[in-house]
Protein backbone atom coordinates (compact mmCIF):
# COMPACT_ATOMS: atom_id res chain seq x y z
CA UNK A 1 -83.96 86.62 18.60
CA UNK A 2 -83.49 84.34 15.38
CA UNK A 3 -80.67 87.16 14.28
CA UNK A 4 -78.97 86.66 17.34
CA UNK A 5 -78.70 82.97 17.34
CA UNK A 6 -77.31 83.18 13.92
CA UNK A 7 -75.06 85.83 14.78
CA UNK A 8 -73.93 83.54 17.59
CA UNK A 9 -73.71 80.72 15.55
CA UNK A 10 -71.33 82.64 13.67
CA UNK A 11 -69.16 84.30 15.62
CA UNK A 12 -68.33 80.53 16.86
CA UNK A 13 -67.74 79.05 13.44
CA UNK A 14 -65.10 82.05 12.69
CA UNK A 15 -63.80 81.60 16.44
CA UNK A 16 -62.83 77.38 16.02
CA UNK A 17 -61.59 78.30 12.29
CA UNK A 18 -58.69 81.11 13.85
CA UNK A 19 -55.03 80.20 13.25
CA UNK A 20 -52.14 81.52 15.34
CA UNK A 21 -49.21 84.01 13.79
CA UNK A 22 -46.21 84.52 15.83
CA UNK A 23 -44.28 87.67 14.43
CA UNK A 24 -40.85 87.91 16.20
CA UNK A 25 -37.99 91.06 15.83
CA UNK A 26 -35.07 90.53 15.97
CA UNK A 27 -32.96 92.13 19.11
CA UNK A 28 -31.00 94.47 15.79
CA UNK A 29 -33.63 94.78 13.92
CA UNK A 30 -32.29 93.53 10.67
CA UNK A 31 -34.72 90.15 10.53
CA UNK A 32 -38.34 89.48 11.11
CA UNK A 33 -39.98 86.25 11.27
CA UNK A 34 -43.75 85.34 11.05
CA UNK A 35 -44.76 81.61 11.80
CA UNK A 36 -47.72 80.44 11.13
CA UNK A 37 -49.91 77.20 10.51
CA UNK A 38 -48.43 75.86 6.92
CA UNK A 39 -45.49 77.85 7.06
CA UNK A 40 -42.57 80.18 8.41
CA UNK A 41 -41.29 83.83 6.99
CA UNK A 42 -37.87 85.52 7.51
CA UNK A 43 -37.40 88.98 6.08
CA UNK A 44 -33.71 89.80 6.18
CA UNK A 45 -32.93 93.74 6.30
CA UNK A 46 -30.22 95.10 4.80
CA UNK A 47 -28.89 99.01 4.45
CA UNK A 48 -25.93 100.26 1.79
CA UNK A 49 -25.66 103.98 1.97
CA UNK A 50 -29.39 104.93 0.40
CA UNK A 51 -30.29 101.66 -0.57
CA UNK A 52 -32.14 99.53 1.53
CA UNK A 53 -32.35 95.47 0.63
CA UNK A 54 -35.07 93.34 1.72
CA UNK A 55 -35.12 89.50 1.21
CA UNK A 56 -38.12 87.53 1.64
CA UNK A 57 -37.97 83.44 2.44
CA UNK A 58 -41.01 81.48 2.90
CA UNK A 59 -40.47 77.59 4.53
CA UNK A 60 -43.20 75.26 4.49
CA UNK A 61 -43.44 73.73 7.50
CA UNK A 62 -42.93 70.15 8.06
CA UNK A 63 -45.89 67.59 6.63
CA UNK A 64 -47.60 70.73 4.63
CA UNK A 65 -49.22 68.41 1.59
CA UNK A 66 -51.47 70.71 -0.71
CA UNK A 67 -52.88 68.21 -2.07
CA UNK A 68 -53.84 65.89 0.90
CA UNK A 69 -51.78 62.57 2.91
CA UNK A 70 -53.31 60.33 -0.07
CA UNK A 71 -52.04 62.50 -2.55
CA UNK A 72 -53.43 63.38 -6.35
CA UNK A 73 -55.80 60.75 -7.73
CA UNK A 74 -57.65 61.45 -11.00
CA UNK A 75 -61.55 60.42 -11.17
CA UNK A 76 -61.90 56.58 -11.77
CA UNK A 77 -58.41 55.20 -11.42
């Protein structure tokens, strides 16, 4: 019984701590984009002959601050 509490317990910790990815294709195919909680992707597609080109651009999105709203603040200051 005890494992199954626990179990429970942690199925709902993992459950409140999911984020939400939205991966969208474009109509042609060429770009992708994945959006997510800090920030946004776009993979552009290209195709020359043989060669195919992929480029990669990560935004953050808006009020993303690594280190916290108060900022850095060493010990003691």
């Amino acid at each position: 019984m005890r494992a199954l509490i626990c179990l429970g317990l942690l199925l709902a910790a993992t459950a409140a701590n999911a984020q939400t990815y939205t991966t969208t294709v474009s109509p042609d195919q060429r770009t992708v984009t994945t959006t997510g909680p800090t920030s946004t992707a776009t993979t552009q597609i290209s195709r020359n002959a043989n060669v195919v080109t992929r480029t990669t651009t990560i935004t953050p999105n808006s009020g993303y601050q690594p280190m916290g709203s108060a900022g850095y603040k060493p010990m003691g200051r």
